[in-house]
C-alpha atoms as a PDB file:
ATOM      1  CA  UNK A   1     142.187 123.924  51.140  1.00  0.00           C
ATOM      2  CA  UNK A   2     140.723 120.086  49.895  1.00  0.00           C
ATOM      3  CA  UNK A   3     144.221 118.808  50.684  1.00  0.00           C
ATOM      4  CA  UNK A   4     144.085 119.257  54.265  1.00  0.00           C
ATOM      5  CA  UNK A   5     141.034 118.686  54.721  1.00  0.00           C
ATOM      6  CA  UNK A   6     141.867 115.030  53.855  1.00  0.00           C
ATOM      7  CA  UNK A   7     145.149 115.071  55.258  1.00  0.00           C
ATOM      8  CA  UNK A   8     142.860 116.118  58.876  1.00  0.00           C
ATOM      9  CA  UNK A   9     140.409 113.357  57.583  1.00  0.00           C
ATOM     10  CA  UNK A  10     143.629 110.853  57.225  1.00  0.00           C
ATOM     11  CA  UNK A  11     144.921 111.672  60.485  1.00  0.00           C
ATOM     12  CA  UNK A  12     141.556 110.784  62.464  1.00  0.00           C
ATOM     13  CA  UNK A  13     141.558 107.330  60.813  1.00  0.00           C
ATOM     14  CA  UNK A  14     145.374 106.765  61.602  1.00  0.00           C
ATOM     15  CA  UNK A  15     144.162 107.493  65.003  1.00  0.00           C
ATOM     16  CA  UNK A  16     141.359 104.575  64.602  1.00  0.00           C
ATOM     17  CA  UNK A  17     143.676 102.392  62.863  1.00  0.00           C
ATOM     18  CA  UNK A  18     146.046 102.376  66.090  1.00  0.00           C
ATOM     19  CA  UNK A  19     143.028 102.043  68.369  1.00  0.00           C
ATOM     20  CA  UNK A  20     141.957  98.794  66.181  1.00  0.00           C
ATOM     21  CA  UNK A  21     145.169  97.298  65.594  1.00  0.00           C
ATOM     22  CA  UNK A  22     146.358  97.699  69.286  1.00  0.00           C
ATOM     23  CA  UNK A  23     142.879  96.170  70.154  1.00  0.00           C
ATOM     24  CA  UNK A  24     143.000  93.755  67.458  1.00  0.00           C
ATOM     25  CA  UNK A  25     146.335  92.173  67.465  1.00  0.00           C
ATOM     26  CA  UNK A  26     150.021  92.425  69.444  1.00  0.00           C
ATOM     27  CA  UNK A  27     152.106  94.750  67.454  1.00  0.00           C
ATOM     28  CA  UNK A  28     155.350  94.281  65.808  1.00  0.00           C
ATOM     29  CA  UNK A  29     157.364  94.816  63.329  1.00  0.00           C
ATOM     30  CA  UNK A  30     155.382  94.248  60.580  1.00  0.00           C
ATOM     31  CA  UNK A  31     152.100  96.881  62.392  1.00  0.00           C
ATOM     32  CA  UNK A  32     155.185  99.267  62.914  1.00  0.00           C
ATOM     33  CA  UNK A  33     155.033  99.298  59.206  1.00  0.00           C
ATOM     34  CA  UNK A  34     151.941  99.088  58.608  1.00  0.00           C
ATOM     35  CA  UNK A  35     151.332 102.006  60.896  1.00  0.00           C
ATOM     36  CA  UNK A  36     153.832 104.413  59.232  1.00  0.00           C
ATOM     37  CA  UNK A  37     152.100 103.563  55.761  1.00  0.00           C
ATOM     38  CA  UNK A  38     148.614 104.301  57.345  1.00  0.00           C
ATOM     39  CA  UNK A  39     149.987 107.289  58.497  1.00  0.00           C
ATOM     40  CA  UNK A  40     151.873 108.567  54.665  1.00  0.00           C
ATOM     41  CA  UNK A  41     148.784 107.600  53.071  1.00  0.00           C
ATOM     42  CA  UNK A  42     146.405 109.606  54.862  1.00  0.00           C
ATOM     43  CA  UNK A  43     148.487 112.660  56.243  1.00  0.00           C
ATOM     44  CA  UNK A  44     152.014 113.224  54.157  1.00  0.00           C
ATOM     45  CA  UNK A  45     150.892 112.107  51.118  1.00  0.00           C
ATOM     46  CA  UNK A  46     147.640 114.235  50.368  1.00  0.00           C
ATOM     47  CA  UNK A  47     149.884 117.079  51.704  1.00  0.00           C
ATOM     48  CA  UNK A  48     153.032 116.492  49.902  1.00  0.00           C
ATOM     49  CA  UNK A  49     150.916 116.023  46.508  1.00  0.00           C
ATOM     50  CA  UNK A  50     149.136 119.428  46.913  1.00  0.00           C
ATOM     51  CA  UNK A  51     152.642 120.769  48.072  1.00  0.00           C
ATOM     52  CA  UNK A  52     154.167 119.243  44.226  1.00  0.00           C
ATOM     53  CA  UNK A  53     151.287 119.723  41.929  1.00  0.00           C
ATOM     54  CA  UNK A  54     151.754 121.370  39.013  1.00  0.00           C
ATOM     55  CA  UNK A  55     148.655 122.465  37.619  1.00  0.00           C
ATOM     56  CA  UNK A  56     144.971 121.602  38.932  1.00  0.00           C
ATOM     57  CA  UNK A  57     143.932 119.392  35.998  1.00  0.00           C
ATOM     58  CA  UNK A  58     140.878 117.112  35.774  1.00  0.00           C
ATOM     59  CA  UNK A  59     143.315 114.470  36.537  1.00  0.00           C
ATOM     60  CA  UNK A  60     144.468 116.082  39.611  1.00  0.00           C
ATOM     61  CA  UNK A  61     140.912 116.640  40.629  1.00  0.00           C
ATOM     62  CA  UNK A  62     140.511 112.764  40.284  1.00  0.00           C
ATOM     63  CA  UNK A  63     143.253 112.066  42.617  1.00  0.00           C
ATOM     64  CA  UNK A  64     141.656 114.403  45.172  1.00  0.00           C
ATOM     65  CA  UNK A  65     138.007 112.423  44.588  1.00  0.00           C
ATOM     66  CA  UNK A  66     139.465 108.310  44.612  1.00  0.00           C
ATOM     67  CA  UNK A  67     142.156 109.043  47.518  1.00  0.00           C
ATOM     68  CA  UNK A  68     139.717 109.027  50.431  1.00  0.00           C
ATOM     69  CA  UNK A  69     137.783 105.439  49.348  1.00  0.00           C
ATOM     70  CA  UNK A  70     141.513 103.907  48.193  1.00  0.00           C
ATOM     71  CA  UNK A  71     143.063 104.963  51.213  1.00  0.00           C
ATOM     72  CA  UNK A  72     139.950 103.152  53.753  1.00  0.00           C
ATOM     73  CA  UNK A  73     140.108 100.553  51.448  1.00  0.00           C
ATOM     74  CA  UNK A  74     143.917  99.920  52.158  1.00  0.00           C
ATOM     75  CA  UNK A  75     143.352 100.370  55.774  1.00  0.00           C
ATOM     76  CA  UNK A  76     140.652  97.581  55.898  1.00  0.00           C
ATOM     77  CA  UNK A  77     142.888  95.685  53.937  1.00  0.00           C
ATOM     78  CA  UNK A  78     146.041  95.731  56.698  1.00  0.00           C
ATOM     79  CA  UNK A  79     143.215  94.625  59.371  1.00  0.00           C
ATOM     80  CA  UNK A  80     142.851  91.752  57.281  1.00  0.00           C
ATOM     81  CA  UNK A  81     144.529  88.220  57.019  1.00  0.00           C
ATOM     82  CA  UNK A  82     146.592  88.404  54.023  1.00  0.00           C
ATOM     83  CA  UNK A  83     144.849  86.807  50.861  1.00  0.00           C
ATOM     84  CA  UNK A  84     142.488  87.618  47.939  1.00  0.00           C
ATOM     85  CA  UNK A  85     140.456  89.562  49.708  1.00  0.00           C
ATOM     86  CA  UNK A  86     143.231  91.877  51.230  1.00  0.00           C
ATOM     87  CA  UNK A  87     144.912  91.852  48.238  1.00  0.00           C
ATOM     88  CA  UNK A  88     141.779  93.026  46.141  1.00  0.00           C
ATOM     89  CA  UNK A  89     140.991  96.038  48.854  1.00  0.00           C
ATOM     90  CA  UNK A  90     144.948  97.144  48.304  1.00  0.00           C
ATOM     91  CA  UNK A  91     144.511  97.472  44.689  1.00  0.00           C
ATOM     92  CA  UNK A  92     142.466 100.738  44.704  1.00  0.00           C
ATOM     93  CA  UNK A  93     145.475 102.391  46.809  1.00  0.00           C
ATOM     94  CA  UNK A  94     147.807 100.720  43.945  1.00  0.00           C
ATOM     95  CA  UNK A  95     145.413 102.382  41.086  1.00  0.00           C
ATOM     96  CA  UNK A  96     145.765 105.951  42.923  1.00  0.00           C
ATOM     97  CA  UNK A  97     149.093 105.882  43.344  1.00  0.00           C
ATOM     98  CA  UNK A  98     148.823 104.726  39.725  1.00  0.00           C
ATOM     99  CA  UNK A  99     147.718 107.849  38.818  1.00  0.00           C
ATOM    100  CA  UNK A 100     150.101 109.869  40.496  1.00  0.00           C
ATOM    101  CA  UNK A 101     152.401 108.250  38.174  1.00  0.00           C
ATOM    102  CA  UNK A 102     150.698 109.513  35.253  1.00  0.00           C
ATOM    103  CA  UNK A 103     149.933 112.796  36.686  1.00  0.00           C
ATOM    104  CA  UNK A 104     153.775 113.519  37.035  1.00  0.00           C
ATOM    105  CA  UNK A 105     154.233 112.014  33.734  1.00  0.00           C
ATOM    106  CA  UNK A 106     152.029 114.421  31.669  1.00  0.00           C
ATOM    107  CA  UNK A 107     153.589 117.404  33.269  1.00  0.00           C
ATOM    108  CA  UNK A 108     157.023 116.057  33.284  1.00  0.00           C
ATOM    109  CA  UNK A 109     156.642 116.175  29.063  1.00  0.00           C
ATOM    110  CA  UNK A 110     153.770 119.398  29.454  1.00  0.00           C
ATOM    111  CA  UNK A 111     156.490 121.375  31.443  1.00  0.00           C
ATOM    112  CA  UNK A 112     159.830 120.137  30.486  1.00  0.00           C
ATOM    113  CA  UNK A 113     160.867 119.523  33.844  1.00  0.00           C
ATOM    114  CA  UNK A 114     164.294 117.729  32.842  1.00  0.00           C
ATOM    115  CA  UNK A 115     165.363 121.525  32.220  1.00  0.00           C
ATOM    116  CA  UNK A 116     165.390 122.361  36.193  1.00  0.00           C
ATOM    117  CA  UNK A 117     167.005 119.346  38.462  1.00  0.00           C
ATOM    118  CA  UNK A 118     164.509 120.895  41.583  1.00  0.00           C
ATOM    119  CA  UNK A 119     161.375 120.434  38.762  1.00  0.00           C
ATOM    120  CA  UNK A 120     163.092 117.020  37.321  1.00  0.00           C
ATOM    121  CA  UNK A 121     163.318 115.637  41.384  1.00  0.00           C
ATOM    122  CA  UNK A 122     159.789 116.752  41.838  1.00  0.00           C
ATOM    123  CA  UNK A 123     158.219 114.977  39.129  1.00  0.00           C
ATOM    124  CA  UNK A 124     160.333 111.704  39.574  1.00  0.00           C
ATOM    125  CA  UNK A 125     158.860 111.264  42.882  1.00  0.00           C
ATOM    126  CA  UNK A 126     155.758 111.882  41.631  1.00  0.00           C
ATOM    127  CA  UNK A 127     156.617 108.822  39.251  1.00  0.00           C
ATOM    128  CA  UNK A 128     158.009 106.586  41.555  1.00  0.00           C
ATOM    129  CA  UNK A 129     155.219 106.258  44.165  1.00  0.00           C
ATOM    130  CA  UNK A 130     153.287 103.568  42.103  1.00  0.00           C
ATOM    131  CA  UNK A 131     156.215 101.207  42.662  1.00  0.00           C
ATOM    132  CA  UNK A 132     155.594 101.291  46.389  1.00  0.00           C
ATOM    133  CA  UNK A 133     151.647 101.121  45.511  1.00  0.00           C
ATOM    134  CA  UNK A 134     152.614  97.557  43.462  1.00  0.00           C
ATOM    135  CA  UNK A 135     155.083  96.268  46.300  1.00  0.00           C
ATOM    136  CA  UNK A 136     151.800  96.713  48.488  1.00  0.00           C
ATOM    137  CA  UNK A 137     149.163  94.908  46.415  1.00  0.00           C
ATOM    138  CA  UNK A 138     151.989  92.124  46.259  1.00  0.00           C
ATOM    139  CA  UNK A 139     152.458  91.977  50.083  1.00  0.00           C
ATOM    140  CA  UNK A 140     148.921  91.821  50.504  1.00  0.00           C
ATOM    141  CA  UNK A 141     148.136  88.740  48.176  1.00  0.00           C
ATOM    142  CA  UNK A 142     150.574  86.803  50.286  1.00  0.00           C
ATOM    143  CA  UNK A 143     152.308  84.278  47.269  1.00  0.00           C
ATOM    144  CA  UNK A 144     156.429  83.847  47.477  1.00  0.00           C
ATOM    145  CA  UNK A 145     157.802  86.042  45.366  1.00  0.00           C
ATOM    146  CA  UNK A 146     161.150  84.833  44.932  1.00  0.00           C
ATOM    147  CA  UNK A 147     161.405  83.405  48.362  1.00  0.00           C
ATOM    148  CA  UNK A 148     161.760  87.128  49.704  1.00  0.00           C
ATOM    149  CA  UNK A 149     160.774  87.534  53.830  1.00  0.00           C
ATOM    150  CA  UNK A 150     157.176  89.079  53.826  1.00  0.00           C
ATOM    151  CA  UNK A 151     158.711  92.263  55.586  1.00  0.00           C
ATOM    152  CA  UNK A 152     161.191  92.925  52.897  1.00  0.00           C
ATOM    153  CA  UNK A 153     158.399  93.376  50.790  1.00  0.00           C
ATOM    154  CA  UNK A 154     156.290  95.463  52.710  1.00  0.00           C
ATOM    155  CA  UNK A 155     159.780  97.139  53.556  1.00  0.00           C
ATOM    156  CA  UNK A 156     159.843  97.881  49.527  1.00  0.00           C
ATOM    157  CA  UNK A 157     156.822  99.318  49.365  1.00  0.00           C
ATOM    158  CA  UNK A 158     157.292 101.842  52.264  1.00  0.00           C
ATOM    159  CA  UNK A 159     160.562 102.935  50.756  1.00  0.00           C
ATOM    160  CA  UNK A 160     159.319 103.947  47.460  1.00  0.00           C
ATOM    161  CA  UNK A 161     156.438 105.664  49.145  1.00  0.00           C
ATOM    162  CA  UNK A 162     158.845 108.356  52.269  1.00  0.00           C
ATOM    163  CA  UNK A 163     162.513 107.643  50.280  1.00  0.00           C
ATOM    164  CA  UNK A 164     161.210 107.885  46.761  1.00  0.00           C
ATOM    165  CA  UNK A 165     157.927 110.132  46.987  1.00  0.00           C
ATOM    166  CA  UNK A 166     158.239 112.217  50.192  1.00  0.00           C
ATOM    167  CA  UNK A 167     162.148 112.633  50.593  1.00  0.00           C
ATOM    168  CA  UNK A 168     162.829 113.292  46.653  1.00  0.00           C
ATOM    169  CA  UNK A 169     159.665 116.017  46.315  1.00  0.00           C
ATOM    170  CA  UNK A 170     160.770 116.898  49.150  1.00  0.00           C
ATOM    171  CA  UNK A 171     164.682 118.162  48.339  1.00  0.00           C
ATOM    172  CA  UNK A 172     163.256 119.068  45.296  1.00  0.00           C
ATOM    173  CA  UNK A 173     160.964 121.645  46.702  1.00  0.00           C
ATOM    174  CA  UNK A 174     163.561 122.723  48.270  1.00  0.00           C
ATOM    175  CA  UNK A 175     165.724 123.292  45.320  1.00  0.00           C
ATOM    176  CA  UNK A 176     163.037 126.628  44.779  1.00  0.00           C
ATOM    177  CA  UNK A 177     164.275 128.545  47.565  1.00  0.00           C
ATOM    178  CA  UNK A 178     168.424 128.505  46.383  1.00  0.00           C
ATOM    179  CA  UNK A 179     168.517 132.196  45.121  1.00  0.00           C
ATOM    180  CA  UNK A 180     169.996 133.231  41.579  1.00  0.00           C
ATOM    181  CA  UNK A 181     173.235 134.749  43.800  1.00  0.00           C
ATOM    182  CA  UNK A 182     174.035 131.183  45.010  1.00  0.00           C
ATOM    183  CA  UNK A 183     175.570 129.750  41.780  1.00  0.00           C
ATOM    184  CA  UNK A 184     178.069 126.823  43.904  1.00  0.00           C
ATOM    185  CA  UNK A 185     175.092 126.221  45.958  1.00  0.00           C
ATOM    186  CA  UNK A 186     172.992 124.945  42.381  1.00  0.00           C
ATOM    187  CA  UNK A 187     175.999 123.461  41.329  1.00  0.00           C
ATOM    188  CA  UNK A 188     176.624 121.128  44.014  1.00  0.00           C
ATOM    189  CA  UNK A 189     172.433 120.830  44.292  1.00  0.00           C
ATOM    190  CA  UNK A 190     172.767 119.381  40.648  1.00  0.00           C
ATOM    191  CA  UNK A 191     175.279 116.829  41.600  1.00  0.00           C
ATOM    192  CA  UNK A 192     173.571 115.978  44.490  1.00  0.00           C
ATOM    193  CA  UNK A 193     170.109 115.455  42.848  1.00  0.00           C
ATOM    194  CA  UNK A 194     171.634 113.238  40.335  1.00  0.00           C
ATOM    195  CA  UNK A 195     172.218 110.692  42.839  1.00  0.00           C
ATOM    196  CA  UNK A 196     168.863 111.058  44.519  1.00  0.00           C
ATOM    197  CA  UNK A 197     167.276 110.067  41.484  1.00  0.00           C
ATOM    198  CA  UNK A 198     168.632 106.756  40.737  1.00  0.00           C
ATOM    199  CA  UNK A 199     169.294 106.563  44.798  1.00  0.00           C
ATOM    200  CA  UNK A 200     165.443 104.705  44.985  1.00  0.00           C
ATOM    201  CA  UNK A 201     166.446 102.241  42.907  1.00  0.00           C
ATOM    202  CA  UNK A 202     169.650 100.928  43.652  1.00  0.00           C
ATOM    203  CA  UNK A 203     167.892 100.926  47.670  1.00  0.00           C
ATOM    204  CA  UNK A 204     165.410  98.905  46.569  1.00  0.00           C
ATOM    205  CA  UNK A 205     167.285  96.111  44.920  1.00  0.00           C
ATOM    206  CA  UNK A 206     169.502  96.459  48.544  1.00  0.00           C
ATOM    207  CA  UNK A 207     166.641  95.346  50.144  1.00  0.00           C
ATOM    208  CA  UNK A 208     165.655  92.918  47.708  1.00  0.00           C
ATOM    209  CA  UNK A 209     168.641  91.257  47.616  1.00  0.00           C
ATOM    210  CA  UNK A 210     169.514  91.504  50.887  1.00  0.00           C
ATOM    211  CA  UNK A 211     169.709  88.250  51.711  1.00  0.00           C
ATOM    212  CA  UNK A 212     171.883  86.757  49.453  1.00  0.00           C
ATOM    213  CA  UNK A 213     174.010  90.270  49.392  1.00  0.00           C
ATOM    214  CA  UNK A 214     174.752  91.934  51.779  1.00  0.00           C
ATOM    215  CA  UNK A 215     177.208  93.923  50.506  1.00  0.00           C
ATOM    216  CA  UNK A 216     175.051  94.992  47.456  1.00  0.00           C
ATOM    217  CA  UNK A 217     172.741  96.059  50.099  1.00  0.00           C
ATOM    218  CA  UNK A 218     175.322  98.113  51.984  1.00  0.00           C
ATOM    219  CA  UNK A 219     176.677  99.682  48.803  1.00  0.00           C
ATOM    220  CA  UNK A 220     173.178 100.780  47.632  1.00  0.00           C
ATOM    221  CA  UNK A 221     172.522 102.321  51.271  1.00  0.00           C
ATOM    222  CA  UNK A 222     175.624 104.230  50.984  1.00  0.00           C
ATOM    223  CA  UNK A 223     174.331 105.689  47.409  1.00  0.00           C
ATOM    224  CA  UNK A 224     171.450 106.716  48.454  1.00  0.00           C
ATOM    225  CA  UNK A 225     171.980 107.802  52.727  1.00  0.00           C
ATOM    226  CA  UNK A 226     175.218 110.079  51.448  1.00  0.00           C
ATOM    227  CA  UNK A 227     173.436 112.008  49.635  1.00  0.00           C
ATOM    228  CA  UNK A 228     170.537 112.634  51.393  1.00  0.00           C
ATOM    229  CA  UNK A 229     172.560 113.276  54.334  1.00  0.00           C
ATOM    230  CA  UNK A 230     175.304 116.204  52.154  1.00  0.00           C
ATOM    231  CA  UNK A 231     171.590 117.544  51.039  1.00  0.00           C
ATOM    232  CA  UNK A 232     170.971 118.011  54.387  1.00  0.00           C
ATOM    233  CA  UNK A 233     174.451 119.685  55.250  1.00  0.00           C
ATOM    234  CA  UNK A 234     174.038 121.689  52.145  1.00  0.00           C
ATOM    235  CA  UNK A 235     170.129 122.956  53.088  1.00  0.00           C
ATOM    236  CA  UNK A 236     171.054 123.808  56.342  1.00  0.00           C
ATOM    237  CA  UNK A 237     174.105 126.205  55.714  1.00  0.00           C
ATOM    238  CA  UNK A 238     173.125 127.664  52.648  1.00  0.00           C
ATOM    239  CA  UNK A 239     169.148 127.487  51.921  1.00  0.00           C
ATOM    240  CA  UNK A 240     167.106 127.457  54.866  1.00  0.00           C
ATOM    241  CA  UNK A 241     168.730 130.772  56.175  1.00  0.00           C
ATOM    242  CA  UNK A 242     166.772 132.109  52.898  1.00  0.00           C
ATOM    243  CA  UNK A 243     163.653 131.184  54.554  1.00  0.00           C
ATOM    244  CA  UNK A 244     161.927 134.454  56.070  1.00  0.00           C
ATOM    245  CA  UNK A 245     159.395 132.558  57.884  1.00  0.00           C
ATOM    246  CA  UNK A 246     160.174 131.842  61.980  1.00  0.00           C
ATOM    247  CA  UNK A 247     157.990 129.074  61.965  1.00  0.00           C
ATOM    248  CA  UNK A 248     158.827 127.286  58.648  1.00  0.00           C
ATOM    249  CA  UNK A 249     162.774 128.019  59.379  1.00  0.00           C
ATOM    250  CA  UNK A 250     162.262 126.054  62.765  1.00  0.00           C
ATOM    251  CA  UNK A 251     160.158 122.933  61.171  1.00  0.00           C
ATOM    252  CA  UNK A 252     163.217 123.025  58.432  1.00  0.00           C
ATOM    253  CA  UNK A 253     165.992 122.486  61.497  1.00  0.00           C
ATOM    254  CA  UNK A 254     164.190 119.888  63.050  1.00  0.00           C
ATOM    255  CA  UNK A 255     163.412 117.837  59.644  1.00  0.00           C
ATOM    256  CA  UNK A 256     167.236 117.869  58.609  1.00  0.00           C
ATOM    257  CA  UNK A 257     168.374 117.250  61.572  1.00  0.00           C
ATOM    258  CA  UNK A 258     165.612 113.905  62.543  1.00  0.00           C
ATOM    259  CA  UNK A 259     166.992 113.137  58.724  1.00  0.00           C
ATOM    260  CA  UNK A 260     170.653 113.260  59.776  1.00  0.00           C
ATOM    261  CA  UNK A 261     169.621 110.518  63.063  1.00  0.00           C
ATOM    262  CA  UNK A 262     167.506 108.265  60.513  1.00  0.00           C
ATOM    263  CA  UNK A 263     169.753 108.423  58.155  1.00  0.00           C
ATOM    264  CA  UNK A 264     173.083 107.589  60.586  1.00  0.00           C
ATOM    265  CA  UNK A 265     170.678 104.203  61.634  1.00  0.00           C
ATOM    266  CA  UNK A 266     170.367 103.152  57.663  1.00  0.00           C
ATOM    267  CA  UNK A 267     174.102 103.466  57.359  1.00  0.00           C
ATOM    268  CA  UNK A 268     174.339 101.507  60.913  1.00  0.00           C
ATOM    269  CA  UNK A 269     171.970  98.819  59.719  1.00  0.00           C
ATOM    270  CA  UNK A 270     173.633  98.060  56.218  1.00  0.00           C
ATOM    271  CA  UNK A 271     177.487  98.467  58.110  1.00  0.00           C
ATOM    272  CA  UNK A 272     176.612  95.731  60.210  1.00  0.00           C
ATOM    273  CA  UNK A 273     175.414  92.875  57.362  1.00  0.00           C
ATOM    274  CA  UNK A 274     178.962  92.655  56.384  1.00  0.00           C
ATOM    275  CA  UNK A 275     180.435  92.830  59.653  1.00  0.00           C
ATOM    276  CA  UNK A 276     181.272  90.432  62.076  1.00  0.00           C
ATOM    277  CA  UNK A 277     178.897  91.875  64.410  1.00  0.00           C
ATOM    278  CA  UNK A 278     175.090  92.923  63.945  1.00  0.00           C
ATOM    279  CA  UNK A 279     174.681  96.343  65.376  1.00  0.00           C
ATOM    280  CA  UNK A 280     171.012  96.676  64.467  1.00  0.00           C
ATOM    281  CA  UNK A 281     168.015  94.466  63.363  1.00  0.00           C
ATOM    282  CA  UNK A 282     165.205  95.020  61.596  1.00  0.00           C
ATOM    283  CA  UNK A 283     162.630  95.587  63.939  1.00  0.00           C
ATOM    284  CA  UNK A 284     165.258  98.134  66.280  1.00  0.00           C
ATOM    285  CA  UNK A 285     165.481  99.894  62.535  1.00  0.00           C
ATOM    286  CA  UNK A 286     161.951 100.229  61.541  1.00  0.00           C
ATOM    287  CA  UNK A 287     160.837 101.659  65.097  1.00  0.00           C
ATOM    288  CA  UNK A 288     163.992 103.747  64.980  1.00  0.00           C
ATOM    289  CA  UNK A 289     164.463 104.582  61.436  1.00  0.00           C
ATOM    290  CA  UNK A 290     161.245 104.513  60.280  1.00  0.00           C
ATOM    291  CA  UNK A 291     159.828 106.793  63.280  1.00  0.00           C
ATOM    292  CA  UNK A 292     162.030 109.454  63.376  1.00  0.00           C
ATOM    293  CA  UNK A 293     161.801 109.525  59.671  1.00  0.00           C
ATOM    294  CA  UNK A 294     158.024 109.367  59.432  1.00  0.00           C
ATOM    295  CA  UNK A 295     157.388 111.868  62.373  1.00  0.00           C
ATOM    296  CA  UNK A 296     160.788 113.907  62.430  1.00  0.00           C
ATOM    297  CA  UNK A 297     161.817 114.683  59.152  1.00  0.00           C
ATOM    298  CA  UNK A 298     158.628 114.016  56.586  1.00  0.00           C
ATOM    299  CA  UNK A 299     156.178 115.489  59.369  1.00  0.00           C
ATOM    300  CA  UNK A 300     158.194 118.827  59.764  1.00  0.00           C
ATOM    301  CA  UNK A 301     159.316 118.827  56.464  1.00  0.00           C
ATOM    302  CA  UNK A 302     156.134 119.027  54.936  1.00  0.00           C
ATOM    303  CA  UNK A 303     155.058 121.630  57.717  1.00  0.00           C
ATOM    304  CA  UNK A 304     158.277 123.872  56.946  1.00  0.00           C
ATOM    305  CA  UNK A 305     157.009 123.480  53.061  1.00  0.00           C
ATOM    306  CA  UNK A 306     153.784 124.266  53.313  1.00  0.00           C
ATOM    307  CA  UNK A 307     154.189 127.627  55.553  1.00  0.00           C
ATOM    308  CA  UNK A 308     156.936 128.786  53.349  1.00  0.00           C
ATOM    309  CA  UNK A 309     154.359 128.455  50.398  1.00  0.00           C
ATOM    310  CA  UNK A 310     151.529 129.910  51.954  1.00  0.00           C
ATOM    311  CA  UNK A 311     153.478 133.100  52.096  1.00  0.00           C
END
């Protein structure tokens, strides 16, 4: 299949990416980020897309052809000092994820997705991504915008591209395997998904606003981690025993419960910017948070998906 061919393609240059960055520069916070974007841009994404396309239009077909050139370009671009330059070699990866936006547009209208929460959560991630693909292009041109840090705004990007693309597609992918004898089970799915699909937004201006709020911040964590983490609680009890598939039944376990541990380090991180005392920072969060997030839930999440389809 084309999608994992580029997803293998993707992988070998996060590989290269590491090697130049390590090689290149002392990492920190900011490459931890950088690293888990490499790594959603040329691995989950490509995967995650073929895992919530609807129909294999010519405009899907064009997402396949400009993602390999967008995604190098974006690469090159993170290797580079931030200016003009980096910010022009972003903006392809902005105009793809662009046109993932439209893509889930046309067939949220084309297939009435608002009917089915599982379709409607699908095709909001789907619209959502090209947030994250701005919040890059802006990090990259390196101007104040509104006297935010630099990392909350690459922070804002990453969110909107594992919280708002990966992690909604994701729940609502699984929405397909509740069976027609689990009526409570929808039910409280519904609720759930309601949340979820404001959830990206409310996080976002958290971050945003974080540091001038902290308790907006908090608040909009607890929106959003609750949730995700009952959605969890709810998969694991009641939808991935539907799964037939050994394999895709174990990669399910392990993504909820690496969610559950990423998710308990959001709450941690928000709790303590209106305590007294700071429990975690922001670099202990994004190797933490963002690690077992990238590589324990979205990984095996994806994996679980994808063999559960293929059957």
């Amino acid at each position: 299949m084309i999608e994992k061919k580029r997803s293998l393609f993707g992988f070998i240059i996060f590989i290269v990416f590491i090697v130049l960055q390590m090689s290149l520069t002392s990492i920190h916070t900011e490459q931890y980020v950088q690293l888990l974007l490499v790594f959603a841009y040329g691995t989950l994404i490509p995967l995650m897309l073929a895992l919530a396309k609807t129909e294999h239009t010519n405009l899907y077909r064009t997402l396949l052809n400009i993602h390999p050139i967008s995604f190098v370009l974006a690469c090159i671009s993170f290797l580079l000092e931030r200016g003009y330059l980096s910010f022009i070699l972003s903006l392809p990866w902005f105009g793809f994820t662009a046109f993932i936006t439209i893509y889930g547009l046309v067939s949220l209208f084309k297939t009435k997705a608002w009917k089915s929460m599982q379709e409607l959560l699908i095709h909001a991630g789907m619209i959502y991504i090209v947030i994250g693909g701005g919040w890059l292009s802006l990090h990259r041109l390196n101007i104040d915008i509104l006297h935010f840090q630099d990392i909350l705004i690459l922070l804002t990007s990453i969110h909107f591209h594992y919280a708002a693309f990966i992690t909604i597609i994701s729940f609502g992918l699984i929405g397909r395997l509740i069976r027609s004898k689990q009526p409570l089970v929808r039910r409280v799915y519904n609720a759930l998904g309601g949340f979820l699909l404001v959830g990206p937004i409310f996080v976002a201006i958290g971050i945003t606003l974080s540091p001038v709020s902290p308790l907006i911040e908090f608040l909009s964590v607890i929106e959003f981690v609750v949730p995700i983490a009952l959605f969890a609680l709810l998969s694991l009890v009641f939808i991935v025993p539907n799964v037939k598939i050994p394999k895709a039944k174990v990669f399910f376990i392990i993504a909820f419960f690496s969610l559950f541990i990423s998710m308990s380090f959001a709450f941690l991180y928000g709790y303590g910017h209106i305590s007294d005392r700071s429990i975690l920072d922001i670099p202990l969060m994004v190797f933490v948070h963002g690690f077992v997030n990238s590589f324990g839930f979205s990984l095996f999440m994806i994996l679980g998906l994808w063999h559960e389809k293929m059957t």
